[in-house]
C-alpha atoms as a PDB file:
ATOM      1  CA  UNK A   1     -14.126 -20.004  23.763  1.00  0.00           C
ATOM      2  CA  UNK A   2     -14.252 -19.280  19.766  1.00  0.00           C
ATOM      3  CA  UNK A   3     -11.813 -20.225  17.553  1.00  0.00           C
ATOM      4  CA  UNK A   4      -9.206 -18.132  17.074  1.00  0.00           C
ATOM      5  CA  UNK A   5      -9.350 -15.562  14.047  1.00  0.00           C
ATOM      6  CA  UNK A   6      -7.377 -15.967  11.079  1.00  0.00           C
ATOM      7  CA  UNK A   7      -5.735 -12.439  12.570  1.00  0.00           C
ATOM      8  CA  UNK A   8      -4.595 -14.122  15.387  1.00  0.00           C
ATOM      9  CA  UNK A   9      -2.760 -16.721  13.848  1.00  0.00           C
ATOM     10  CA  UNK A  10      -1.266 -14.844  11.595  1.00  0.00           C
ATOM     11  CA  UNK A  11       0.035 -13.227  14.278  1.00  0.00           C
ATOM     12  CA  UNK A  12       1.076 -15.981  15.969  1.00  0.00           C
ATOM     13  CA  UNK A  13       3.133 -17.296  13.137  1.00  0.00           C
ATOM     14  CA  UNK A  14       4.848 -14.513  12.056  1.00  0.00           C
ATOM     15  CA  UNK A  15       6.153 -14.583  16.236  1.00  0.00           C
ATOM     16  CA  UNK A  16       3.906 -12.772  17.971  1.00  0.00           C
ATOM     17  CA  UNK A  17       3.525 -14.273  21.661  1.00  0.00           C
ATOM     18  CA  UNK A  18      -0.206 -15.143  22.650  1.00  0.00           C
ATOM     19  CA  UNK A  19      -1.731 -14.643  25.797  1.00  0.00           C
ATOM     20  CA  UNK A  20      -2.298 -17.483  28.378  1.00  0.00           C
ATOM     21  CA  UNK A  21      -5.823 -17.887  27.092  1.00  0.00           C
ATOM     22  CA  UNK A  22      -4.727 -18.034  23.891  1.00  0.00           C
ATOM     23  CA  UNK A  23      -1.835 -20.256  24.316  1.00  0.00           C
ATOM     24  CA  UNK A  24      -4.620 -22.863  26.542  1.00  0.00           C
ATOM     25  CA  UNK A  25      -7.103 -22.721  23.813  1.00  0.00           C
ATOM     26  CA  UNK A  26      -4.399 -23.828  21.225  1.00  0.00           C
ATOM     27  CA  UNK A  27      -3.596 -27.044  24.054  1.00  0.00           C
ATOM     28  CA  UNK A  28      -7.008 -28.090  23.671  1.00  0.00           C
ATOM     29  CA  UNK A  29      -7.999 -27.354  19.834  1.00  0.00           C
ATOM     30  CA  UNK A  30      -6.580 -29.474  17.429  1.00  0.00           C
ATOM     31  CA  UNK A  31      -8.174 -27.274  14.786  1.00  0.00           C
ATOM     32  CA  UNK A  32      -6.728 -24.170  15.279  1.00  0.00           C
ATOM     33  CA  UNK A  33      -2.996 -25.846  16.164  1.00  0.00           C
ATOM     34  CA  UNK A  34      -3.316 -27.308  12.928  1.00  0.00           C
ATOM     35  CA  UNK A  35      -4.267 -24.106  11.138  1.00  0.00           C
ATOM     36  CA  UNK A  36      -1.497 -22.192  13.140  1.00  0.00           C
ATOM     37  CA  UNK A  37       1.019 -24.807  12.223  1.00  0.00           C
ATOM     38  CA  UNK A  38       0.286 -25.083   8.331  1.00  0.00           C
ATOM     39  CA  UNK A  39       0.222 -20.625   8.585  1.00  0.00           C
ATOM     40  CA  UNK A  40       3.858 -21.207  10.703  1.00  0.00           C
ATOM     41  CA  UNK A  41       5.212 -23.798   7.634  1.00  0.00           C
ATOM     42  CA  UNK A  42       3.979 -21.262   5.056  1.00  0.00           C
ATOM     43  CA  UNK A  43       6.345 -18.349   6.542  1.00  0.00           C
ATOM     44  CA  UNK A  44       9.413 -20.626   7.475  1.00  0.00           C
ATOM     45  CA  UNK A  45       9.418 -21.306   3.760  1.00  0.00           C
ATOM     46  CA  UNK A  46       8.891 -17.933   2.852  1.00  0.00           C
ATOM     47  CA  UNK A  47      11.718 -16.526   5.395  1.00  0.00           C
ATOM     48  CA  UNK A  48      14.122 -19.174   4.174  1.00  0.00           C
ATOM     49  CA  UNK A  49      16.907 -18.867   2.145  1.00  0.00           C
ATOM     50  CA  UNK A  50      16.802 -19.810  -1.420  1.00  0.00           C
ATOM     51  CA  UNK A  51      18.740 -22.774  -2.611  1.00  0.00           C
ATOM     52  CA  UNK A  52      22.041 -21.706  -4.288  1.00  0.00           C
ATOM     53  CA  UNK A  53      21.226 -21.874  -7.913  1.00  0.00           C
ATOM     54  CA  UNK A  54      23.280 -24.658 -10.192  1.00  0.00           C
ATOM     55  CA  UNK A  55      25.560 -23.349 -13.253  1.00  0.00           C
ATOM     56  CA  UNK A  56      24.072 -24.925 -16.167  1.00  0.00           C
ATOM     57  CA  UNK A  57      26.134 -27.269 -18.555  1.00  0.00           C
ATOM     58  CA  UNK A  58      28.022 -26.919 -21.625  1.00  0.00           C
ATOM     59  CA  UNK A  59      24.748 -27.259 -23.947  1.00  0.00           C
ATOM     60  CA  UNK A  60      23.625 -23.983 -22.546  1.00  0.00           C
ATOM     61  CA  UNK A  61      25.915 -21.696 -24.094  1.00  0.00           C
ATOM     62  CA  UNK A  62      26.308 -24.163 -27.118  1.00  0.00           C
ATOM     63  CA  UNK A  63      22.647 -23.413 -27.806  1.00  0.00           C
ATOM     64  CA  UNK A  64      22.759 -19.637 -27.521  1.00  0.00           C
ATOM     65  CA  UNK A  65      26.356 -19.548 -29.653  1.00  0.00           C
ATOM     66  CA  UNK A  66      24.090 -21.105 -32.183  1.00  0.00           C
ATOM     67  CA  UNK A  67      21.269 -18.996 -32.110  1.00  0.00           C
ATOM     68  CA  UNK A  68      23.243 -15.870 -31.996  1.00  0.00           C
ATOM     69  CA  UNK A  69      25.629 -17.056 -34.539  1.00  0.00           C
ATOM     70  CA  UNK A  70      28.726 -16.030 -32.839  1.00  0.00           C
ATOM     71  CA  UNK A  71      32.275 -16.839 -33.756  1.00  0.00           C
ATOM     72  CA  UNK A  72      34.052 -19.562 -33.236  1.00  0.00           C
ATOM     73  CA  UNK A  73      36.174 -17.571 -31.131  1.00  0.00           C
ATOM     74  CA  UNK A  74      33.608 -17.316 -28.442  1.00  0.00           C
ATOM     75  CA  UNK A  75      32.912 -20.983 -29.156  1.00  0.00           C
ATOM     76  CA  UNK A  76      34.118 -21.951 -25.797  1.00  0.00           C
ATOM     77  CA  UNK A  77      31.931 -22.375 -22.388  1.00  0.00           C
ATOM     78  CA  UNK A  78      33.156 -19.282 -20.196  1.00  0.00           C
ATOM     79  CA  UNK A  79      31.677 -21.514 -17.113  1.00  0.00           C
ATOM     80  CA  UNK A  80      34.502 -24.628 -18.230  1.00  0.00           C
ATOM     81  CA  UNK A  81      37.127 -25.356 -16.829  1.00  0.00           C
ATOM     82  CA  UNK A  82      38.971 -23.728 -13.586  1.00  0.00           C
ATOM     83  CA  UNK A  83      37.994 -20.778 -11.828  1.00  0.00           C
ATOM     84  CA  UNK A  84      40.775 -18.932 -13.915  1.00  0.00           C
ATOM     85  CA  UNK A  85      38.127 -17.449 -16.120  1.00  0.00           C
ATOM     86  CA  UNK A  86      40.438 -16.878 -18.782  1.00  0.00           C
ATOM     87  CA  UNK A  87      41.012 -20.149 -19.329  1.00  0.00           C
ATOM     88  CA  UNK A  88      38.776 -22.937 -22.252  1.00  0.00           C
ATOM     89  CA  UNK A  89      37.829 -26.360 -21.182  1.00  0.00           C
ATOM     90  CA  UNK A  90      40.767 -28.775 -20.334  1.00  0.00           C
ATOM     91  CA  UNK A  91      39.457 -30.541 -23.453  1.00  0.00           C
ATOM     92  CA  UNK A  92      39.919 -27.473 -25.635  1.00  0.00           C
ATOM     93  CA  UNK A  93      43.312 -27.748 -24.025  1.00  0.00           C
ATOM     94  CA  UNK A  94      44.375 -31.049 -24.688  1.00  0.00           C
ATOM     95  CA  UNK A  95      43.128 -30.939 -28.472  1.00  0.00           C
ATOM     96  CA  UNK A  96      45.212 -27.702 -29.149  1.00  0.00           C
ATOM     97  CA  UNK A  97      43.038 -25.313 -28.274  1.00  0.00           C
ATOM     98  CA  UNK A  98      45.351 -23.332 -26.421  1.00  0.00           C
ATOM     99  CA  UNK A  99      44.251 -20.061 -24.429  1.00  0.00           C
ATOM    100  CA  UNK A 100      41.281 -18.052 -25.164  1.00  0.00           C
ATOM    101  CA  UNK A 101      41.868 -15.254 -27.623  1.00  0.00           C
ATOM    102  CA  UNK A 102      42.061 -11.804 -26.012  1.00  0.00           C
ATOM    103  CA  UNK A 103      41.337  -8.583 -27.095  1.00  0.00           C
ATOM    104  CA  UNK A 104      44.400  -7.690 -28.405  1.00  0.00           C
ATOM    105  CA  UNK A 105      44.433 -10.723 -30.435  1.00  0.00           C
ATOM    106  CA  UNK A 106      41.315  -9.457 -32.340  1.00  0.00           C
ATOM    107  CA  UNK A 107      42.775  -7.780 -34.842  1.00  0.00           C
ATOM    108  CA  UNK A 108      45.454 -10.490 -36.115  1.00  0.00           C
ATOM    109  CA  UNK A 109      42.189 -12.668 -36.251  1.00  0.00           C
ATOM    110  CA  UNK A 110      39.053 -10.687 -37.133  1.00  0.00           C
ATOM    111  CA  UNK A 111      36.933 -11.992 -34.631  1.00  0.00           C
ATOM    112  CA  UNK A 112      34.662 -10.313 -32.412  1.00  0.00           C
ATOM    113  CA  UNK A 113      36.390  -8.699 -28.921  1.00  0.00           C
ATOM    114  CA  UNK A 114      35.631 -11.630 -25.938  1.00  0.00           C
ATOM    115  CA  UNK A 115      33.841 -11.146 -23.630  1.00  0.00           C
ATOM    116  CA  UNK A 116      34.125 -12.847 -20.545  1.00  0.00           C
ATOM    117  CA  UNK A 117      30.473 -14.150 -19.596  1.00  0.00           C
ATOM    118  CA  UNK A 118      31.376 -16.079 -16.540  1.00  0.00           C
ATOM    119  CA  UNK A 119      31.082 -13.309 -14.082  1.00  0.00           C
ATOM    120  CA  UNK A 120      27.908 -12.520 -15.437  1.00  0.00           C
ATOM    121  CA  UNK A 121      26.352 -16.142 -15.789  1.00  0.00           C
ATOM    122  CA  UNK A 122      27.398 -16.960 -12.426  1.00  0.00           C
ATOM    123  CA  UNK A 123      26.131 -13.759 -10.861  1.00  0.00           C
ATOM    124  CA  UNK A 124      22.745 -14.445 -12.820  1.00  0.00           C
ATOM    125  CA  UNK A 125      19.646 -16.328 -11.282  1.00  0.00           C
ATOM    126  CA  UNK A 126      17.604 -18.431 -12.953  1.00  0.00           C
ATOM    127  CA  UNK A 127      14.326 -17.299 -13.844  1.00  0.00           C
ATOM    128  CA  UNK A 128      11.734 -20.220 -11.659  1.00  0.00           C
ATOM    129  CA  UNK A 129      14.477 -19.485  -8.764  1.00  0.00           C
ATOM    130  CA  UNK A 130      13.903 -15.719  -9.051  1.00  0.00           C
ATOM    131  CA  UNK A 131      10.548 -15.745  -9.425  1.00  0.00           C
ATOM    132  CA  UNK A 132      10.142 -18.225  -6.154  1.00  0.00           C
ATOM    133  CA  UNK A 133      12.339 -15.498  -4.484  1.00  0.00           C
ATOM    134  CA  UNK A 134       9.905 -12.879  -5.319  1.00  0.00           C
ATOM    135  CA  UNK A 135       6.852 -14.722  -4.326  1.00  0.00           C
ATOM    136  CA  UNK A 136       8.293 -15.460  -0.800  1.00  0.00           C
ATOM    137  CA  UNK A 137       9.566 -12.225  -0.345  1.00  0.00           C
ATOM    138  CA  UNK A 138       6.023 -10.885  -1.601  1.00  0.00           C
ATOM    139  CA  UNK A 139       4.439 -12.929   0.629  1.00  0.00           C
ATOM    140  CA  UNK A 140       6.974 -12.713   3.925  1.00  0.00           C
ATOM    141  CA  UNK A 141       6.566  -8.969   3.033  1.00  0.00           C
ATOM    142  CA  UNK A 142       2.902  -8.591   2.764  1.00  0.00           C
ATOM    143  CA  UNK A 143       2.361 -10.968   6.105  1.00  0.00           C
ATOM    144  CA  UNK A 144       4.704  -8.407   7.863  1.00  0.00           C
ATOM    145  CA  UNK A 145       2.830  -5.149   6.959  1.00  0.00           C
ATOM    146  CA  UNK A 146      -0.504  -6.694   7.512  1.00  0.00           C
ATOM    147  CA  UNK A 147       1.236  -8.060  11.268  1.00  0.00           C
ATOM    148  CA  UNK A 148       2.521  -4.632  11.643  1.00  0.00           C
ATOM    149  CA  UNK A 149      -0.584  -2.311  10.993  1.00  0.00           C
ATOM    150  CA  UNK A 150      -2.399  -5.708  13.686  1.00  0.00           C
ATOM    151  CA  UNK A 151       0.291  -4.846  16.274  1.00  0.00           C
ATOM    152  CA  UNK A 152      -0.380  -1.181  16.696  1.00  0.00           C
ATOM    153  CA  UNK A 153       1.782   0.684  14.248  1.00  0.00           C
ATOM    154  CA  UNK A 154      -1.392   1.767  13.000  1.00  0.00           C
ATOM    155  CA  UNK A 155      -3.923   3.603  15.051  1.00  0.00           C
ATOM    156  CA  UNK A 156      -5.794   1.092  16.263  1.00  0.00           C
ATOM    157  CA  UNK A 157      -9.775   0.887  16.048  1.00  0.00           C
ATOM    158  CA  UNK A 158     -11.570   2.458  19.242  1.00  0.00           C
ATOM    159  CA  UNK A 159     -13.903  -0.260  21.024  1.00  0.00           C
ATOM    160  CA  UNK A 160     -17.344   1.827  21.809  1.00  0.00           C
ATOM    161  CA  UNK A 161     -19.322  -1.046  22.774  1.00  0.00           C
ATOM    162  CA  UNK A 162     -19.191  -5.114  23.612  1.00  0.00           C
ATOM    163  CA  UNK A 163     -21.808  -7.846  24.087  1.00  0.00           C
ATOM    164  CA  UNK A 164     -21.353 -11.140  25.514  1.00  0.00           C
ATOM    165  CA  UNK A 165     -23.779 -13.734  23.278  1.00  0.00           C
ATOM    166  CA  UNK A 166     -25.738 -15.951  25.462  1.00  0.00           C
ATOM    167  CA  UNK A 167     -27.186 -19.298  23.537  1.00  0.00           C
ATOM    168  CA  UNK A 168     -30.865 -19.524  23.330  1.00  0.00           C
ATOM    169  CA  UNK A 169     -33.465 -22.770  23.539  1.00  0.00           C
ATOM    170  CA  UNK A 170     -32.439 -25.313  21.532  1.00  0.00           C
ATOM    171  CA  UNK A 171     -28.174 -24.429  21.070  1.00  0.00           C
ATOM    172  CA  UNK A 172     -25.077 -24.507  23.000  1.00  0.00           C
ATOM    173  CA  UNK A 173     -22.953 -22.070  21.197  1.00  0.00           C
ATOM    174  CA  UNK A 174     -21.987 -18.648  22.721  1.00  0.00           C
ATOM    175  CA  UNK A 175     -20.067 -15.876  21.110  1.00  0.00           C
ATOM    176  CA  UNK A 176     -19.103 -11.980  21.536  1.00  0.00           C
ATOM    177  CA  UNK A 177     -19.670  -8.728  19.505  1.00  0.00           C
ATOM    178  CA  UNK A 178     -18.266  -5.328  19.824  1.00  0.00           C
ATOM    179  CA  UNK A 179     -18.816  -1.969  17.956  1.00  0.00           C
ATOM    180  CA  UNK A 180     -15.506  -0.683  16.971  1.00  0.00           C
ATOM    181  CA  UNK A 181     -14.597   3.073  15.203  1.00  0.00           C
ATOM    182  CA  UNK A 182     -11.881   3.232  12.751  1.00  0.00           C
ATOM    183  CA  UNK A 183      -9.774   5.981  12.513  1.00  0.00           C
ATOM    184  CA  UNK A 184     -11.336   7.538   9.724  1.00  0.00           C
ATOM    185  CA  UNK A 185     -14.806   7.062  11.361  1.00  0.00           C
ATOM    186  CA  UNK A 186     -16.289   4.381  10.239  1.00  0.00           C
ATOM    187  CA  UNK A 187     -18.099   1.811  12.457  1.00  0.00           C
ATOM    188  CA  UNK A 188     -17.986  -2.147  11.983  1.00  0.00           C
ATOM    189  CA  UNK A 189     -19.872  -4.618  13.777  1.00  0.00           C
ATOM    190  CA  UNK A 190     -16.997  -7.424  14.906  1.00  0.00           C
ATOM    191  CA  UNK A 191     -18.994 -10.616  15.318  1.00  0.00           C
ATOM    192  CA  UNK A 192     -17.585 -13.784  16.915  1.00  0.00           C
ATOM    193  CA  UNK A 193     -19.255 -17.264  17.589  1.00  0.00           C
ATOM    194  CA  UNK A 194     -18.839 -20.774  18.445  1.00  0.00           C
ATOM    195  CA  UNK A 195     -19.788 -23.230  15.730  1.00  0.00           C
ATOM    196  CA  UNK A 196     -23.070 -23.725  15.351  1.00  0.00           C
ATOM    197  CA  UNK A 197     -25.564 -26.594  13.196  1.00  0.00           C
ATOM    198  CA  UNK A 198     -27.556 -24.570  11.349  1.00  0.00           C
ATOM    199  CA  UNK A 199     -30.616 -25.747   8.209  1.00  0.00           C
ATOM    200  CA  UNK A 200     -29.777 -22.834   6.592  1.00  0.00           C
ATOM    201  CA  UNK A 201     -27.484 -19.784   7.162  1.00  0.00           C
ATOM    202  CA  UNK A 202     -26.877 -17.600   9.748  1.00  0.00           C
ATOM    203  CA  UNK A 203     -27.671 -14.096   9.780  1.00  0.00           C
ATOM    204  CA  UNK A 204     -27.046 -11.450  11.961  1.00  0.00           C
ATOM    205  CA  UNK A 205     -29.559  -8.613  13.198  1.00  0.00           C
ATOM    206  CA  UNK A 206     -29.660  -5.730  15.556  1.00  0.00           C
ATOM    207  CA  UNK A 207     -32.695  -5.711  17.853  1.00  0.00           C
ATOM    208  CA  UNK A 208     -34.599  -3.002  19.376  1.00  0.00           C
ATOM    209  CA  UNK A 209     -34.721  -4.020  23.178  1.00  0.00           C
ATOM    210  CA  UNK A 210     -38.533  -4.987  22.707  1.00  0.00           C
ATOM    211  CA  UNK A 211     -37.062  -7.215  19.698  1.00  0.00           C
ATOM    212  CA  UNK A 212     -40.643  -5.496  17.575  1.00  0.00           C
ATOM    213  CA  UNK A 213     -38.159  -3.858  15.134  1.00  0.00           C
ATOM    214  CA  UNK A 214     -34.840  -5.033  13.894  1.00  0.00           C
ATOM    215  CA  UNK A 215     -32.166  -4.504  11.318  1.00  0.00           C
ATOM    216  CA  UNK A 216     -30.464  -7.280   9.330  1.00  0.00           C
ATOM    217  CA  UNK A 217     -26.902  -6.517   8.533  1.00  0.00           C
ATOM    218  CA  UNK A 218     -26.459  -9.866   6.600  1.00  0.00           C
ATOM    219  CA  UNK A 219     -25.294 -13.432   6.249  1.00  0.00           C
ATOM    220  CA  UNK A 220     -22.112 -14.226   8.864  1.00  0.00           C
ATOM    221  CA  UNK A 221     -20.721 -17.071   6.527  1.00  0.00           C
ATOM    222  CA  UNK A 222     -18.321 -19.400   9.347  1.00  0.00           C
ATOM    223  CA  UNK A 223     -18.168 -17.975  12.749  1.00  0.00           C
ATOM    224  CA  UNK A 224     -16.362 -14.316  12.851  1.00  0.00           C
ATOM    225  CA  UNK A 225     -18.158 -11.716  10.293  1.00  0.00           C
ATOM    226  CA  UNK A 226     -17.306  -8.064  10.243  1.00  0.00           C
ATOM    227  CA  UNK A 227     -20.522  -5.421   9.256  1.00  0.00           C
ATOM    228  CA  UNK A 228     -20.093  -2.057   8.478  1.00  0.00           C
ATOM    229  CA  UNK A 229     -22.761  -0.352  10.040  1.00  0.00           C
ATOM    230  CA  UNK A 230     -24.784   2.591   8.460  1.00  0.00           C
ATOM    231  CA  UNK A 231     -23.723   6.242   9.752  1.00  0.00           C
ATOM    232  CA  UNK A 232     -27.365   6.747  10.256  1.00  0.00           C
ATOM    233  CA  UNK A 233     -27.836   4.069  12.476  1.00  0.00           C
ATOM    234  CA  UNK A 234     -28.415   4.405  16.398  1.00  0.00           C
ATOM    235  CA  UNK A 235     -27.071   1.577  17.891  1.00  0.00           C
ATOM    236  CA  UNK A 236     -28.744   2.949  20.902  1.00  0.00           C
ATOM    237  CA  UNK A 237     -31.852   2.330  19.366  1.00  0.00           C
ATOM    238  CA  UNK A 238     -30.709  -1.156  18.189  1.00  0.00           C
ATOM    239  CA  UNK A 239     -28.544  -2.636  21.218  1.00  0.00           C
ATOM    240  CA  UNK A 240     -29.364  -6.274  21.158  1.00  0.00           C
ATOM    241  CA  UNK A 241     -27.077  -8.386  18.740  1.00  0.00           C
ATOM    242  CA  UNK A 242     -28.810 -11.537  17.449  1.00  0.00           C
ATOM    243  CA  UNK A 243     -27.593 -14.585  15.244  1.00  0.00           C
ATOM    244  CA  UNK A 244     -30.104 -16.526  13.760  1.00  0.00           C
ATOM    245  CA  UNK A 245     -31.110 -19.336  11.991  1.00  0.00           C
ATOM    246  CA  UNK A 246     -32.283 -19.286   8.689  1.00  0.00           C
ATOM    247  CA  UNK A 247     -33.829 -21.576   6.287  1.00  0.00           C
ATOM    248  CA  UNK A 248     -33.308 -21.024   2.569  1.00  0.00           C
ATOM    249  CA  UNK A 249     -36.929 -20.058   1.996  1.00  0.00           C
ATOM    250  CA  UNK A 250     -36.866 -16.542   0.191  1.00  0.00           C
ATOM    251  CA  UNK A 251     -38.325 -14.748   2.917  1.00  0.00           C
ATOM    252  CA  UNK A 252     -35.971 -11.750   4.091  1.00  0.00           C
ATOM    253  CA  UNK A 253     -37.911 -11.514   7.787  1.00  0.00           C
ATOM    254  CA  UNK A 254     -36.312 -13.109  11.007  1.00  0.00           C
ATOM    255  CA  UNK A 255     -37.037 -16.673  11.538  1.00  0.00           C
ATOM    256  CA  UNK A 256     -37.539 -16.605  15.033  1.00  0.00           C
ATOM    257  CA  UNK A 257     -34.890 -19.162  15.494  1.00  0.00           C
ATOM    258  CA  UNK A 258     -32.233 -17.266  17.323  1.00  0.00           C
ATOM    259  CA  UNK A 259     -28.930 -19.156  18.189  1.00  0.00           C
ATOM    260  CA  UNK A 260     -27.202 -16.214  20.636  1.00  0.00           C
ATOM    261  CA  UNK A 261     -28.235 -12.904  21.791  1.00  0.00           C
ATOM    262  CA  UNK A 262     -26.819 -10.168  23.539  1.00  0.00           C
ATOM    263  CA  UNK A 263     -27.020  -6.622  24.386  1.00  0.00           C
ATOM    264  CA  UNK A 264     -24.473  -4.346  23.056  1.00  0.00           C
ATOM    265  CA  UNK A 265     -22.923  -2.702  26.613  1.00  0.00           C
ATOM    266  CA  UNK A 266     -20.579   1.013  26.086  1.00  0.00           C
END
């Protein structure tokens, strides 16, 4: 069997429950448990909570009293002290501070009304938490949507024809392609194949059943490639789907060094 597609684990670790062949392929492929495990640590970080952010210290608000050049009867930390929020620093306190001025007091004093920032401050969220927030809930968000429209909210694509690819002289790989029709019409080309060695690259072709005329439909870069195929194109005329081997040499023709072939079955 393949790998598994990215799809598929993505599936998997957002929770969706694979079938037995899926869950024995996992057993015995280290490389696609590991890829399903580092997609599964990606979304339990994402889902998770965000740590509880810290109220900063004292030098905070002494830094933006300064800058805003604000009275000294806002001089205070509104974070200090108790969790009466009237209330200075027990500091202030001891070195005859006394209570926070209110707004009534304004007047007597000419200062500016007080405002009590605490509520605000400690309702606030720093801006690396928020922005981690944001990210994960981007991310938990855009996994789910993707899963979603994967799991059949979506109309799904209709399968018009499959191929099973057999391995020919020289390789042991196998594979499978199907034709599938999109909603809004559109056919793709789903190809799917064991790793293979190759010199070069692999390219992908549909064959006339005499394999005298062909149509490349380009490069399948690791081993599952998706082709859009041309409106115009028969596929009845072209049935046979062929991965081959090809060296870097410039010339656009089939190599003759085919690595699976099948015939495309409705």
């Amino acid at each position: 069997m393949a790998h598994l597609s990215e799809e598929s684990l993505v599936l998997l670790a957002l929770g969706e429950a694979g079938d037995l062949q899926v869950q024995e392929h996992l057993a015995g492929c280290r490389e696609c448990a590991t890829e399903l495990e580092s997609l599964g640590h990606v979304v339990r970080v994402a889902r998770a909570d965000p740590p509880a952010p810290a109220a900063p210290g004292p030098e905070v608000w002494a830094a933006v009293h300064a800058e805003l050049g604000l009275s000294d009867a806002v001089a205070a930390d509104p974070l200090a002290g108790s969790a009466d929020r009237g209330r200075v620093r027990d500091g202030d306190d001891a070195a005859g501070g006394g209570d926070t001025p209110s707004a009534s007091d304004d007047g007597a004093r000419g200062g500016a009304t007080v405002v009590d920032l605490a509520d605000r401050r400690r309702r606030g969220v720093p801006y690396p938490l928020a922005a981690a927030a944001a990210a994960a809930a981007l991310l938990v968000g855009g996994l789910s949507v993707w899963g979603a429209q994967r799991l059949g909210l979506d109309p799904e694509p209709t399968v018009l024809a499959t191929a099973e690819l057999e391995p020919l002289a020289g390789y042991t790989a196998r594979g499978s392609a199907e034709v599938d029709e999109l909603p809004d019409g559109t056919r793709q080309l789903v190809v799917r194949t064991d790793p293979a060695d190759v010199d070069g690259f692999k390219e992908v072709w549909l064959l006339a059943p005499d394999a005298q005329r062909m149509v490349s439909l380009g490069v399948m870069a690791g081993d599952e490639a998706v082709f859009v195929l041309p409106a115009n194109l028969d596929v009845g005329e072209f049935p046979v789907v062929d991965v081959s081997n090809e060296p870097i040499d410039g010339d656009p023709t089939h190599s003759g060094d085919s690595i699976v072939r099948g015939a495309l079955q409705v």
